[in-house]
N, C-alpha and C. Protein backbone atom coordinates (compact mmCIF):
# COMPACT_ATOMS: atom_id res chain seq x y z
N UNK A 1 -23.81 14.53 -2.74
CA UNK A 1 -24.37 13.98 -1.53
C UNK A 1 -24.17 14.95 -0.36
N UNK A 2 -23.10 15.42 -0.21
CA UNK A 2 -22.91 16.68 0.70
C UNK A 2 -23.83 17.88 0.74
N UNK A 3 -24.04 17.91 -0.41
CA UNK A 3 -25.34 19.27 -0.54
C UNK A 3 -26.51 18.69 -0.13
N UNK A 4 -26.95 17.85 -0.59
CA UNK A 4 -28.23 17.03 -0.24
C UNK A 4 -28.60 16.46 1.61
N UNK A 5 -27.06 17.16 2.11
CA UNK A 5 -26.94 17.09 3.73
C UNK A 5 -27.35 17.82 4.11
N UNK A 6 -26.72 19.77 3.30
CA UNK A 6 -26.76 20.67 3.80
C UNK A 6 -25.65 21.12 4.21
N UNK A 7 -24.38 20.41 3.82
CA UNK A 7 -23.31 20.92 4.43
C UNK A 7 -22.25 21.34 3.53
N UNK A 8 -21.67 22.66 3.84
CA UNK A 8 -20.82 23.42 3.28
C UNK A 8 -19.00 22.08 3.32
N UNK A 9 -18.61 22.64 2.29
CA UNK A 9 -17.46 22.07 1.96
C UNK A 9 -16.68 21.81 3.83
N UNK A 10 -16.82 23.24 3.84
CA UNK A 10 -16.16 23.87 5.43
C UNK A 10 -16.61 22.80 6.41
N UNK A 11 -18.02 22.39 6.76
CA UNK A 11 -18.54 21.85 7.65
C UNK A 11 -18.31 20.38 7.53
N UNK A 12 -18.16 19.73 6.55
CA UNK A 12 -17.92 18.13 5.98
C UNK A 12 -16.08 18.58 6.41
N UNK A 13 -15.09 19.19 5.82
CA UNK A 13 -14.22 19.21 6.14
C UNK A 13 -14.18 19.29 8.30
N UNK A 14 -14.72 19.77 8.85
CA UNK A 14 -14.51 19.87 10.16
C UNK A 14 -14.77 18.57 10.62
N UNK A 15 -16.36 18.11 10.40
CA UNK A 15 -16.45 16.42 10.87
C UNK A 15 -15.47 15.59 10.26
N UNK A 16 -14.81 15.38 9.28
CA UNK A 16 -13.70 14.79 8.33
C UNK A 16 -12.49 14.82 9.35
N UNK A 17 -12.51 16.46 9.94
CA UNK A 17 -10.26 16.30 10.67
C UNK A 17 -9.56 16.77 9.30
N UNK A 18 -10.25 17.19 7.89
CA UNK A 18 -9.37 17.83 6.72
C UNK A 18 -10.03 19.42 6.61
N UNK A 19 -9.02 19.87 5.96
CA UNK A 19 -9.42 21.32 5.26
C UNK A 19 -10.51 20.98 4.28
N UNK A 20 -11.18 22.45 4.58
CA UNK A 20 -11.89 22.70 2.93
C UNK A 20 -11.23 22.67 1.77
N UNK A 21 -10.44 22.87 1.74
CA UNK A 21 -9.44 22.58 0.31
C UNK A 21 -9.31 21.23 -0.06
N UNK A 22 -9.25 20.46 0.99
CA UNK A 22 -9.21 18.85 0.73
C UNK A 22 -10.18 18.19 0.31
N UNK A 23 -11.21 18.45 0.80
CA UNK A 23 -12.71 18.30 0.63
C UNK A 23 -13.13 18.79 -0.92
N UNK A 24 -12.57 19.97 -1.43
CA UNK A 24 -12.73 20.06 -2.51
C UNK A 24 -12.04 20.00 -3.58
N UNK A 25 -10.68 19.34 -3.27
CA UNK A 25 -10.04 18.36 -3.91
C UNK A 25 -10.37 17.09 -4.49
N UNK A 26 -10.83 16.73 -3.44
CA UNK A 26 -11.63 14.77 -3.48
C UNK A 26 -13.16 15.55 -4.63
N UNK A 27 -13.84 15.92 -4.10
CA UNK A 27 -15.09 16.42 -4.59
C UNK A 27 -14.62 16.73 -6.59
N UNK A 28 -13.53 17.05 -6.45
CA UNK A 28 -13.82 17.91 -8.27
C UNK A 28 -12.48 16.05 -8.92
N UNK A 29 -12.22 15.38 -8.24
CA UNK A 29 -11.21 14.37 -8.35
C UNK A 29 -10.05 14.75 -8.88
N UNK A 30 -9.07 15.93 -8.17
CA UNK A 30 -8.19 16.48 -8.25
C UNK A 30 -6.90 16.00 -7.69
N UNK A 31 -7.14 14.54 -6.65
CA UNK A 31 -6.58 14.27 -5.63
C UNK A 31 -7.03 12.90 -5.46
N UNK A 32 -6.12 12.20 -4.97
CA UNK A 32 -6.35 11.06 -4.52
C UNK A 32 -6.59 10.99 -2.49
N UNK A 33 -7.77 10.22 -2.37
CA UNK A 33 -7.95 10.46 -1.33
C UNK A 33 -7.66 9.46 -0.38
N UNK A 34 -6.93 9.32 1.32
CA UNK A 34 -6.84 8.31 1.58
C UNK A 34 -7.40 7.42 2.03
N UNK A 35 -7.90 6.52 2.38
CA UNK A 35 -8.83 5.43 2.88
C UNK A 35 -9.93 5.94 3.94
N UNK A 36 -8.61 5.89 4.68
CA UNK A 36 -8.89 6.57 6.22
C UNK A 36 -9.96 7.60 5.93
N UNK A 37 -9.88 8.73 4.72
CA UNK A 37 -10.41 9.84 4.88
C UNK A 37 -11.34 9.70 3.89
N UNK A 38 -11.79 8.63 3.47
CA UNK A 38 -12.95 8.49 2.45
C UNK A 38 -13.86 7.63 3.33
N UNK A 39 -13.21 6.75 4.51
CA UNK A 39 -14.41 6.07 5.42
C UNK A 39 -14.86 7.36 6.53
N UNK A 40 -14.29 8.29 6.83
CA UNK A 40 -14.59 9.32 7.87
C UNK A 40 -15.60 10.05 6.69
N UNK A 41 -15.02 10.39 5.43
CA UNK A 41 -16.03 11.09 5.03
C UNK A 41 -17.93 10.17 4.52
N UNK A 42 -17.71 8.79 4.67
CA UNK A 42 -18.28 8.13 4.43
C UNK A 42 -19.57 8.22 5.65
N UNK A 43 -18.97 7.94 6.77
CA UNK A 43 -19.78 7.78 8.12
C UNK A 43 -20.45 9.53 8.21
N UNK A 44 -19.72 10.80 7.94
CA UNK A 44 -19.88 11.97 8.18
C UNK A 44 -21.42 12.20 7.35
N UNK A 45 -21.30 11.62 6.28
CA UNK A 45 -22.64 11.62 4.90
C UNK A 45 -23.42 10.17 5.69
N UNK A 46 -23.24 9.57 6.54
CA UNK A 46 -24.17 8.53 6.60
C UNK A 46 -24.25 7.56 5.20
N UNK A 47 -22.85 7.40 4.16
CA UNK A 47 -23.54 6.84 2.91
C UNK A 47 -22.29 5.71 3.28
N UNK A 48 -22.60 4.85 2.39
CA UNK A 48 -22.34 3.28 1.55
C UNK A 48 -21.27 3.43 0.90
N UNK A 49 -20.06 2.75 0.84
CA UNK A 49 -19.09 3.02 -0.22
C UNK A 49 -18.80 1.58 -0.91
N UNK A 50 -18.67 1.69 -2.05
CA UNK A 50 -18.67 0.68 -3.24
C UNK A 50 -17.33 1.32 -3.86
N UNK A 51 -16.70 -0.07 -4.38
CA UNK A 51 -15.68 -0.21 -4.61
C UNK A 51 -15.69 -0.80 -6.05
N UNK A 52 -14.95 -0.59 -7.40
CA UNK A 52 -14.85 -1.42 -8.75
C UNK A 52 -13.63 -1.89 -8.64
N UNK A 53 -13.58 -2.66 -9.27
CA UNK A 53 -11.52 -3.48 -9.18
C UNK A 53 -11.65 -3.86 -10.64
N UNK A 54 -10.92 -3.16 -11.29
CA UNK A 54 -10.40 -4.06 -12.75
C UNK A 54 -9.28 -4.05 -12.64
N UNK A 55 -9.08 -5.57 -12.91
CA UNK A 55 -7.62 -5.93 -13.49
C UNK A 55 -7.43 -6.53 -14.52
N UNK A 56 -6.38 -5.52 -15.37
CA UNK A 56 -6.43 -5.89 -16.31
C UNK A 56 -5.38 -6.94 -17.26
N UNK A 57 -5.97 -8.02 -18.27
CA UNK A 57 -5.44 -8.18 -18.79
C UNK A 57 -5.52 -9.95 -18.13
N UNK A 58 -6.32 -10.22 -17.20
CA UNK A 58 -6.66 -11.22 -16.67
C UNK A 58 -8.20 -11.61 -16.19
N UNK A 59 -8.60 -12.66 -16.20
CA UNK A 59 -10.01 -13.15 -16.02
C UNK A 59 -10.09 -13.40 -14.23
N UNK A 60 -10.86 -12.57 -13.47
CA UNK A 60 -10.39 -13.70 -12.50
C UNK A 60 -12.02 -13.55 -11.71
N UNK A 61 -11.94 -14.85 -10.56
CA UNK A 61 -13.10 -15.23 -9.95
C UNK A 61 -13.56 -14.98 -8.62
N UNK A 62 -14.18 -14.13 -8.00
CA UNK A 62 -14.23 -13.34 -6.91
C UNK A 62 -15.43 -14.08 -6.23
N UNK A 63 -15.59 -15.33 -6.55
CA UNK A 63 -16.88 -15.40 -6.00
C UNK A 63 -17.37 -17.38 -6.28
């Protein structure tokens, strides 16, 4: 999604407040990323974030 912006690791890291190294940490899933810095990188891409929850080993009702 970052490429499809146009933006270098470098440049998503600057709007973010992280290094390029961090950025391409999260990117290859080398790293766990923190909230905070997956909604900044979220708003930075203009995209949607979706969430899965399994828990396991129980049935349960979300709805």
């Amino acid at each position: 999604m970052r490429e499809e912006k146009h933006l270098t690791q470098a440049q998503l890291g600057e709007l973010v407040g992280v290094k390029k190294a961090q950025i391409s940490k999260i990117e290859n899933n080398l790293t766990g990323a923190r909230f905070e810095t997956i909604l900044k990188v979220s708003r930075a891409l203009n995209a949607k974030i979706n969430f899965n929850v399994e828990i396991m080993n129980q049935n349960v009702s979300l709805g």
